[in-house]
C-alpha atoms as a PDB file:
ATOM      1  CA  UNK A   1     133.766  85.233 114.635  1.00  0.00           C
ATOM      2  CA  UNK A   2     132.234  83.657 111.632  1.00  0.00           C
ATOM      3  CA  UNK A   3     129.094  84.354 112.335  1.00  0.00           C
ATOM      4  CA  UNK A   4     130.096  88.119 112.704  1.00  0.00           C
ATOM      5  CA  UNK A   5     131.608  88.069 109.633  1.00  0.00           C
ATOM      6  CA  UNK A   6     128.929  86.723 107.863  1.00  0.00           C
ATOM      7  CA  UNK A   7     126.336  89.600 109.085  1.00  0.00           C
ATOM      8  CA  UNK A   8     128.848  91.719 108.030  1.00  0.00           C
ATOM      9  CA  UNK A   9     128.736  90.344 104.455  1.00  0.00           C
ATOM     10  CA  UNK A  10     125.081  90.130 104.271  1.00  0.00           C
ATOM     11  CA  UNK A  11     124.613  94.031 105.472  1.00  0.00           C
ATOM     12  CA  UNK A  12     127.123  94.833 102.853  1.00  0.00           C
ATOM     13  CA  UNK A  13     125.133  93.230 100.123  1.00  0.00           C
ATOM     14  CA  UNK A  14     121.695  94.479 101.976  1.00  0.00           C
ATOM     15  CA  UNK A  15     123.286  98.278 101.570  1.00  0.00           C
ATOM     16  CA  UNK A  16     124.594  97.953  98.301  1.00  0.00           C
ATOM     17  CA  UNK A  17     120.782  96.360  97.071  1.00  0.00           C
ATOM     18  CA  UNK A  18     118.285  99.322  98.728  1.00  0.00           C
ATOM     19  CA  UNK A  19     120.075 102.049  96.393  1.00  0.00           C
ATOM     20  CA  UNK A  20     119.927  99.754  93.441  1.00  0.00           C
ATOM     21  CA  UNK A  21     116.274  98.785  93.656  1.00  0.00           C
ATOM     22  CA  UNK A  22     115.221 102.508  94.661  1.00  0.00           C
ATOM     23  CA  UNK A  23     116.909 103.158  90.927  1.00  0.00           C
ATOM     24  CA  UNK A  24     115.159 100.648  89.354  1.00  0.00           C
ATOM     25  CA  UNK A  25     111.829 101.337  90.616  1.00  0.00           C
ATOM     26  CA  UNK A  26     112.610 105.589  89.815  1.00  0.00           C
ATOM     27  CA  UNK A  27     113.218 104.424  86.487  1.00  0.00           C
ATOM     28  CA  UNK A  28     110.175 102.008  86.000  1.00  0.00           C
ATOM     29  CA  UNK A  29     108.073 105.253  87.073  1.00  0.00           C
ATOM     30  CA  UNK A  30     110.024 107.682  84.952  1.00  0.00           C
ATOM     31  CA  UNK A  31     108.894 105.509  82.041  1.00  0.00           C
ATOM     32  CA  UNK A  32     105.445 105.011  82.963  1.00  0.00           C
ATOM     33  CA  UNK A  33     104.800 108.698  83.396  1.00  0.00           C
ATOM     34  CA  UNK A  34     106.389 109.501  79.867  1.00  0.00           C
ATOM     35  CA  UNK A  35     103.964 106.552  77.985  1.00  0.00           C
ATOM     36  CA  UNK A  36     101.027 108.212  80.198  1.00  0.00           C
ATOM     37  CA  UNK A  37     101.163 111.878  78.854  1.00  0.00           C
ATOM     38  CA  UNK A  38     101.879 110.499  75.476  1.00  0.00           C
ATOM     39  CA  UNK A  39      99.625 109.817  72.477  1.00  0.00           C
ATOM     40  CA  UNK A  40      99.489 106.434  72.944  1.00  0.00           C
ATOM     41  CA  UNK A  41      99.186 106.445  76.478  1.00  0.00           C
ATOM     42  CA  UNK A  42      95.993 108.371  75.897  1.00  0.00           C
ATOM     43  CA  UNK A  43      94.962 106.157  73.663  1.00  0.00           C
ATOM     44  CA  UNK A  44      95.299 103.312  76.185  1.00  0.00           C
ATOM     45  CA  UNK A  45      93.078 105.243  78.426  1.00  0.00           C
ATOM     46  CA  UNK A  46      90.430 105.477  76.088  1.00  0.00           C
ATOM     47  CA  UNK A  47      90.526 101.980  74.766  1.00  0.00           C
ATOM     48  CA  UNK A  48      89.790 101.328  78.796  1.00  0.00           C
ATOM     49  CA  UNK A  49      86.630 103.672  78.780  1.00  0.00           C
ATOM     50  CA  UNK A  50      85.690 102.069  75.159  1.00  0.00           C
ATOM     51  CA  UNK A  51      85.984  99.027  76.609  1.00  0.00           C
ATOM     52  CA  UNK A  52      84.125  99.193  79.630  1.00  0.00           C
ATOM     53  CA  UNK A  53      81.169 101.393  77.342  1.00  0.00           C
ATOM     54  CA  UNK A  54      80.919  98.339  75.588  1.00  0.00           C
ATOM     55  CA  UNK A  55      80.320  95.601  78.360  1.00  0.00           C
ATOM     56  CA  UNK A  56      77.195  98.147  79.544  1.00  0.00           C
ATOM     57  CA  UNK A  57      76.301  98.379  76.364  1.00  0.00           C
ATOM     58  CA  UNK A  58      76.053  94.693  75.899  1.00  0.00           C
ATOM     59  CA  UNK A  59      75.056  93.729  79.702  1.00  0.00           C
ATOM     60  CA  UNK A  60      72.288  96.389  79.037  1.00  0.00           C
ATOM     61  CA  UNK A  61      71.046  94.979  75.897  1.00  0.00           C
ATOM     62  CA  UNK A  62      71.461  91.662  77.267  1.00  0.00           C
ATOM     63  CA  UNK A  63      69.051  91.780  79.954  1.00  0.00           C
ATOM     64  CA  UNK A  64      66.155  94.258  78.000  1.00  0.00           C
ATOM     65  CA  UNK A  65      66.135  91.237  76.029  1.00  0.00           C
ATOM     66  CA  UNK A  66      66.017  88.474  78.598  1.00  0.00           C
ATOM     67  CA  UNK A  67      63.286  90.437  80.219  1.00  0.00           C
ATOM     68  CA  UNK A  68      61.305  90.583  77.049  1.00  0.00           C
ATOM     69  CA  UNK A  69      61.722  86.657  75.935  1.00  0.00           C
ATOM     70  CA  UNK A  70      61.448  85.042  79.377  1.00  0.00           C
ATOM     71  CA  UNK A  71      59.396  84.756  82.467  1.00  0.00           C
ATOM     72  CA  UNK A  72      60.780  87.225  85.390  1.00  0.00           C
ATOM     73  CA  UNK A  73      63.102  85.742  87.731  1.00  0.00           C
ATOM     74  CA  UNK A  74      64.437  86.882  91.133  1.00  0.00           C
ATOM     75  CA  UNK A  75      66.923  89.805  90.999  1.00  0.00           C
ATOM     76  CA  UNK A  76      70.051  88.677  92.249  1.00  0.00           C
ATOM     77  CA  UNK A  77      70.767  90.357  95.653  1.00  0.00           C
ATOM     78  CA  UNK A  78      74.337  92.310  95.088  1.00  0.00           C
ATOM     79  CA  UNK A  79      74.094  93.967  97.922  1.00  0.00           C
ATOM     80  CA  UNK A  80      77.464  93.904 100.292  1.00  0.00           C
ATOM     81  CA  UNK A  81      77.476  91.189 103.062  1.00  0.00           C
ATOM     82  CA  UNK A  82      78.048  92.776 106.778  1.00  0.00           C
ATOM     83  CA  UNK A  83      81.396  90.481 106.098  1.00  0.00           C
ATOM     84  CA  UNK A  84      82.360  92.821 103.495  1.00  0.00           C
ATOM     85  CA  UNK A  85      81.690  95.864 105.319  1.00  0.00           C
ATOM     86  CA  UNK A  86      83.300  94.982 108.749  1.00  0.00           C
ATOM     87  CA  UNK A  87      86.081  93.695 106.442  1.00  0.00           C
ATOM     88  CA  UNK A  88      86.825  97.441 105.465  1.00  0.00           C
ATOM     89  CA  UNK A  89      85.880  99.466 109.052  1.00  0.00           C
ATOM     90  CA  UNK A  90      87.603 101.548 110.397  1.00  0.00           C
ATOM     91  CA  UNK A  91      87.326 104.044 107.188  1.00  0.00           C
ATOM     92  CA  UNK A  92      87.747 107.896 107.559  1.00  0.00           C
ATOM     93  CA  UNK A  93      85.759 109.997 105.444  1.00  0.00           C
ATOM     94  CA  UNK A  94      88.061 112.363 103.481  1.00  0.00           C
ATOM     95  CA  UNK A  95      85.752 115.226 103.689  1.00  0.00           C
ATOM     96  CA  UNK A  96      85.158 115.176 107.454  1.00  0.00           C
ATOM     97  CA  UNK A  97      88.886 115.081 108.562  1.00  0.00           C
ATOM     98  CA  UNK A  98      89.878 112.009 110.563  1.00  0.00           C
ATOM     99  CA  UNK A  99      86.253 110.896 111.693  1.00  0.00           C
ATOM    100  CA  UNK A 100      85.845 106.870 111.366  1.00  0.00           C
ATOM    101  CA  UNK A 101      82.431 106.515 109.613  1.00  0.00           C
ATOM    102  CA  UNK A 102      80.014 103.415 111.201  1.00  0.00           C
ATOM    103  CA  UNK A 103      79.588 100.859 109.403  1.00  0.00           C
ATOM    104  CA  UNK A 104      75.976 101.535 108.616  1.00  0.00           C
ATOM    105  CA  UNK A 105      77.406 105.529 106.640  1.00  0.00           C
ATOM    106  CA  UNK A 106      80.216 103.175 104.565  1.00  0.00           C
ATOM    107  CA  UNK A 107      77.411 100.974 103.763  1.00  0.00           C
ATOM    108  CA  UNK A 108      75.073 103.540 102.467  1.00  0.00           C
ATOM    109  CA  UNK A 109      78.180 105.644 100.684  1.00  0.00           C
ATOM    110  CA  UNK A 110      79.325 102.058  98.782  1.00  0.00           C
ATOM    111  CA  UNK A 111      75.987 100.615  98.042  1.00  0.00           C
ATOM    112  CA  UNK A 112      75.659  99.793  94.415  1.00  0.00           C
ATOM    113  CA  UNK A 113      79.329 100.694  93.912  1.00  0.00           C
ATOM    114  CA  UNK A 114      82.061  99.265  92.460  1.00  0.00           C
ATOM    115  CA  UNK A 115      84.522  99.277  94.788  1.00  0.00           C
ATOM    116  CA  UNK A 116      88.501  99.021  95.072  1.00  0.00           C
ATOM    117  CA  UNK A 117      91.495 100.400  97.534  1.00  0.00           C
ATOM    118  CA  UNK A 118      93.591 102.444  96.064  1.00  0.00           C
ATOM    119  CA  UNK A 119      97.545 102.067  97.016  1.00  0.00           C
ATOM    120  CA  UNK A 120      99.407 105.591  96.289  1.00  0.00           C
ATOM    121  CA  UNK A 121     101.541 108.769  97.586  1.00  0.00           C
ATOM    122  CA  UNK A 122     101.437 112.074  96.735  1.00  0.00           C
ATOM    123  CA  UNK A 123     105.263 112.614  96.883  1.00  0.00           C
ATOM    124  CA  UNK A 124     105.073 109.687  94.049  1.00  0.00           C
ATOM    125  CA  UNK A 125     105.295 111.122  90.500  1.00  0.00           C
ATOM    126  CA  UNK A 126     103.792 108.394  88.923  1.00  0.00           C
ATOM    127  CA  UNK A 127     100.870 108.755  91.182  1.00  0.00           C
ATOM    128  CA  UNK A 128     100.107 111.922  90.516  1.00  0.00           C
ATOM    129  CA  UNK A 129     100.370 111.447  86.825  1.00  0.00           C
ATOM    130  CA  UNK A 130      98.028 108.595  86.754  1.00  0.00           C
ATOM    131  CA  UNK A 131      95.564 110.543  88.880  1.00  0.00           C
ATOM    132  CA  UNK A 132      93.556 112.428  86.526  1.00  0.00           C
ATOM    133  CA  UNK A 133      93.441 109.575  84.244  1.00  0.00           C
ATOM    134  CA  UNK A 134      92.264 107.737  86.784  1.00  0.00           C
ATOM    135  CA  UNK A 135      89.357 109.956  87.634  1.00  0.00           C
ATOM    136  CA  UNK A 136      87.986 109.948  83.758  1.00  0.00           C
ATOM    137  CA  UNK A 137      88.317 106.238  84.110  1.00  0.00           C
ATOM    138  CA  UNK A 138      85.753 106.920  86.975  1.00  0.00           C
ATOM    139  CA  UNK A 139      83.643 109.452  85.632  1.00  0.00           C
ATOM    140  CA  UNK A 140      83.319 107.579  82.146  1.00  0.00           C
ATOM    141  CA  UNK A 141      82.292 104.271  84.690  1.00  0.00           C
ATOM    142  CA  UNK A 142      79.560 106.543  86.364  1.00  0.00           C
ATOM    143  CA  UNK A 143      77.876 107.950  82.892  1.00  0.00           C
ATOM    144  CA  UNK A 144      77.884 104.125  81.602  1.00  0.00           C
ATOM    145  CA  UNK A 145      75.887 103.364  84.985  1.00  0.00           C
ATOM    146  CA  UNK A 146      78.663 101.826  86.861  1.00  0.00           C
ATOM    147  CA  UNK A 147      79.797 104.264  89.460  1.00  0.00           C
ATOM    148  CA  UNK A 148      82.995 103.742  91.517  1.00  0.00           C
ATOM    149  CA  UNK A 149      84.454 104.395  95.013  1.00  0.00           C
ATOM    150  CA  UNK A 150      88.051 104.071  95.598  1.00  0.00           C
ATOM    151  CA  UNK A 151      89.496 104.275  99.188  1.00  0.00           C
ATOM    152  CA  UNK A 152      92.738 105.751  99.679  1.00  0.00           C
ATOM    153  CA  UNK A 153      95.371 103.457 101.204  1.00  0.00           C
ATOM    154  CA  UNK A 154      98.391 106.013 101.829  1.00  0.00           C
ATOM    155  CA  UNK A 155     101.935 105.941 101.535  1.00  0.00           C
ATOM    156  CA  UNK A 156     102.073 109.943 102.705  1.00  0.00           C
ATOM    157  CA  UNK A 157     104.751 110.750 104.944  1.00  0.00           C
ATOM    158  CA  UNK A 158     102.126 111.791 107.823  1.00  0.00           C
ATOM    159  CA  UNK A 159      98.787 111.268 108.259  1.00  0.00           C
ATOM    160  CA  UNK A 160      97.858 115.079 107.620  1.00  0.00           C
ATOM    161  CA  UNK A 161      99.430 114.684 104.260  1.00  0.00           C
ATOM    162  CA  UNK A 162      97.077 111.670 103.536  1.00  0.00           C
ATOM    163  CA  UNK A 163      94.269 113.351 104.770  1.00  0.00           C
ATOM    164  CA  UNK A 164      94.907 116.102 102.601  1.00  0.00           C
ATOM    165  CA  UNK A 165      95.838 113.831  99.547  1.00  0.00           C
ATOM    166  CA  UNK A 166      92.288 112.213 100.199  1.00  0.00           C
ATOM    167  CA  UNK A 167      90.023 115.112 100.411  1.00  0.00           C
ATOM    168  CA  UNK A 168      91.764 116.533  97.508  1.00  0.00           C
ATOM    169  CA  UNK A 169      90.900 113.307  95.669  1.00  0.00           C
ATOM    170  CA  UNK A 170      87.503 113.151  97.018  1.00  0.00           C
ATOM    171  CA  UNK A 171      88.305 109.348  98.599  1.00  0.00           C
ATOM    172  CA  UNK A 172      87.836 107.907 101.769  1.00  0.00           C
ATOM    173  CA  UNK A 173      90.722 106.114 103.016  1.00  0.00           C
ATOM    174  CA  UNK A 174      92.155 104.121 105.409  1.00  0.00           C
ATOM    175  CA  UNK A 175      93.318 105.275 108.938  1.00  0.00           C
ATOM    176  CA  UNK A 176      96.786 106.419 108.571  1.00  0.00           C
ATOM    177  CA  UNK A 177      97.688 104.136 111.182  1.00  0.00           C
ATOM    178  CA  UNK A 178      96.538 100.985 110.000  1.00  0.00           C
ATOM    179  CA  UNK A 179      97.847 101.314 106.499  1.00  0.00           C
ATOM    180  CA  UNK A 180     100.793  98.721 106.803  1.00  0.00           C
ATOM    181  CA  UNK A 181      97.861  96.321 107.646  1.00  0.00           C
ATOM    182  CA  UNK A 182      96.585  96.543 104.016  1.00  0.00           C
ATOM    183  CA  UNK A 183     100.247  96.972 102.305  1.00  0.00           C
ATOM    184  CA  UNK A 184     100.858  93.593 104.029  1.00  0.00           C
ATOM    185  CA  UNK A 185      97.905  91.772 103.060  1.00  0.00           C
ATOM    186  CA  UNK A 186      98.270  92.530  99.809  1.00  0.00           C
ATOM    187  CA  UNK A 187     102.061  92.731  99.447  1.00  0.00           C
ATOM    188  CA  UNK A 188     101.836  96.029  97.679  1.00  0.00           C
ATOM    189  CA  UNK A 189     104.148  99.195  99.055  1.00  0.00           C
ATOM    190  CA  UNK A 190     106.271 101.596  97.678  1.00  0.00           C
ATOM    191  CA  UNK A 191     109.729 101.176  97.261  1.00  0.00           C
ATOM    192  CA  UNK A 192     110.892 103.699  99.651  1.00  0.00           C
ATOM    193  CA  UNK A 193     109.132 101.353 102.304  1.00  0.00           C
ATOM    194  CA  UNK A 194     111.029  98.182 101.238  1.00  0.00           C
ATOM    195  CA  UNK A 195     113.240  98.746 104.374  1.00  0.00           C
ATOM    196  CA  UNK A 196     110.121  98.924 106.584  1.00  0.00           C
ATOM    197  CA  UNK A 197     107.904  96.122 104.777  1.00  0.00           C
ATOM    198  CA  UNK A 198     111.141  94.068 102.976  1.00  0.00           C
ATOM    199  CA  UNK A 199     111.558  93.436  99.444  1.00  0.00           C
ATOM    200  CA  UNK A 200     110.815  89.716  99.440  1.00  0.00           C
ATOM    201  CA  UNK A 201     106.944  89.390  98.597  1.00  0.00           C
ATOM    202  CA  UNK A 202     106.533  92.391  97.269  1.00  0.00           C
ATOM    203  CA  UNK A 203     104.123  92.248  93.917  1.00  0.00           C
ATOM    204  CA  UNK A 204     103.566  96.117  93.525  1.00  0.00           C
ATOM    205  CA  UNK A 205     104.855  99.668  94.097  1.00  0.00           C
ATOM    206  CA  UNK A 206     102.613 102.174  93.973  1.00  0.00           C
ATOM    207  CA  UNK A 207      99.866 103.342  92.150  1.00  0.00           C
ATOM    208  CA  UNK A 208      98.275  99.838  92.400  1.00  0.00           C
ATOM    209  CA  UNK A 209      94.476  98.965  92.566  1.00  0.00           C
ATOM    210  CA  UNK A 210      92.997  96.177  94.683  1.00  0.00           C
ATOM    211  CA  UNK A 211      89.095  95.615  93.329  1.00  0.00           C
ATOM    212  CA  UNK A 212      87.318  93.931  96.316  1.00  0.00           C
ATOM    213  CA  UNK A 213      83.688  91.882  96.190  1.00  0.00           C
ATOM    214  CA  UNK A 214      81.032  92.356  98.173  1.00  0.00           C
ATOM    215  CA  UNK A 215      81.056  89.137  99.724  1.00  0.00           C
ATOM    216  CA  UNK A 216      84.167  88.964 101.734  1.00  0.00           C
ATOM    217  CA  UNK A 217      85.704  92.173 100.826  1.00  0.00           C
ATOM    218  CA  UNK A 218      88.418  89.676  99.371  1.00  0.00           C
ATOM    219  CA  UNK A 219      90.333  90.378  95.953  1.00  0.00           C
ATOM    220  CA  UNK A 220      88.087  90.550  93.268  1.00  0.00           C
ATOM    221  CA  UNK A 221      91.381  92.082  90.672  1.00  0.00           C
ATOM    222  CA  UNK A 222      94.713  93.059  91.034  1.00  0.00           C
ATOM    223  CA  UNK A 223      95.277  96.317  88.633  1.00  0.00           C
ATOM    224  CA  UNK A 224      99.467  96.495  88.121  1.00  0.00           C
ATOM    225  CA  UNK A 225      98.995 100.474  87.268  1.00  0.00           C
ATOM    226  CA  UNK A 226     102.557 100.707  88.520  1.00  0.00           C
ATOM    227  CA  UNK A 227     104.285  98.735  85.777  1.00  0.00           C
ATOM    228  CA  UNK A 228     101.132  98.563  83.191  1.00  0.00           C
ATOM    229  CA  UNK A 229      99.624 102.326  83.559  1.00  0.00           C
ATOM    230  CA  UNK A 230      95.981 102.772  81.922  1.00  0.00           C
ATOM    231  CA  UNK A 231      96.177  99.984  80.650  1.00  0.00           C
ATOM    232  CA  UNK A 232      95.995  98.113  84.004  1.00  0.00           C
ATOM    233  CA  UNK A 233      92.683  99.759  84.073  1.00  0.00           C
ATOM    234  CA  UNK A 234      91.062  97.283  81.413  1.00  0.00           C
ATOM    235  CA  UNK A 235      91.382  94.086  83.806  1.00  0.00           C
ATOM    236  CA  UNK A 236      88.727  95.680  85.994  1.00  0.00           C
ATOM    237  CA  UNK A 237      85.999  93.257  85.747  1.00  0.00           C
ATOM    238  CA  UNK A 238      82.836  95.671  85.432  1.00  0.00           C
ATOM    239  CA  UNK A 239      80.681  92.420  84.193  1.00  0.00           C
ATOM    240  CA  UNK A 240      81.082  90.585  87.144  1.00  0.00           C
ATOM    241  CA  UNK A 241      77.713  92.446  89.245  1.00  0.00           C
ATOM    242  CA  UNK A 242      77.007  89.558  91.846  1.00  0.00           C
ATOM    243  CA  UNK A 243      80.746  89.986  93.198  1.00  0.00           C
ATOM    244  CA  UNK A 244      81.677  93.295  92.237  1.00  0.00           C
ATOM    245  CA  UNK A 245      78.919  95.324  93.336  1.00  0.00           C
ATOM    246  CA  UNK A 246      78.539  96.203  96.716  1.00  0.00           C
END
């Protein structure tokens, strides 16, 4: 009997938690989209791009002079290790529908790339809000000679909401099916999944950013856009070339 009771208790407190951490992480978004769309939320997001101008400005100026002042050396090789790549297959090309590419297509469309999953939903206001500031952060990366690939891990309500979410973003992305695999090596889902992944462990909601290196395809950065916004965006480590480009 005690041991009834006791599961009795701990449902109760389990059922009076879920509600109260849905509300907390609806308000943690509520605030991050206001600070995003607001003057200095935009100026976070340039900052970022400033920022990551100015480490290609200085890598570039950096190695015109090394090559000038000292005898050549061997490049370093930053290409990604088959390690990396099989690290990441199965990954569905978001313009082709649900195809899996080979590993030998997702090594020629991430080659020389900068390369991170991206955790988000499109039912998630806070997603869709940091979207388009996202995508400057990407095209600003490209003009500076740093060009980026982000693959879509998906907390969609069906896969042909994913796929669509994808395309629309022009990503690749994870099999709908093997998302959780991803959420729960990285302990990062949204909150509405906290009954299906638990709330114990969990370091993100969504958006979040996982930056990967070519070596492994381990954690290179973890980018908190959920709770930092743009900002987050600044701890991408665009210096580090032997382990961040693939």
């Amino acid at each position: 009997h005690f041991d009834n009771i006791s599961h009795i208790i701990a449902m109760i407190h389990y059922r009076s938690f879920v509600p109260f951490a849905l509300f907390v992480s609806t308000w943690f978004q509520q605030e991050a989209i206001a600070f995003s769309s607001s003057k200095p939320g935009r100026r976070a997001l340039q900052g970022v791009i400033t920022t990551a101008e100015a480490q290609t400005q200085a890598t570039s100026t950096s190695t015109s002079t090394s090559t000038s002042t000292s005898t050549p050396t061997t490049q370093l090789d930053m290409t990604a290790t088959p390690s990396a790549i099989s690290s990441l297959s199965p990954i569905v090309d978001g313009k082709s529908g649900a195809t899996a590419l080979s590993s030998e297509e997702l090594q020629a469309k991430l080659k020389g790339k900068r390369v991170a999953l991206y955790f988000s939903a499109g039912w998630c206001p806070m997603c869709t809000s940091f979207e388009p500031a996202l995508q400057q952060f990407k095209q600003a990366a490209a003009e500076n000679k740093q060009p980026m690939e982000f693959i879509y891990v998906s907390s969609d309500r069906s896969e042909s909401d994913a796929l669509k979410r994808a395309a629309q973003m022009g990503m690749m992305s994870v099999p709908f099916d093997q998302t959780a695999d991803y959420k729960k090596k990285y302990n990062i889902w949204a909150g509405s999944e906290s009954i299906k992944f638990g709330f114990l462990g969990r370091r993100s909601g969504v958006p979040a950013l996982i930056v990967l290196d070519n070596k492994k395809g381990d954690e290179l950065a973890f980018l908190a856009t959920e709770s930092q916004g743009v900002k987050a965006l600044g701890n991408w480590p665009l210096d580090d070339e032997a382990n961040g480009i693939w």
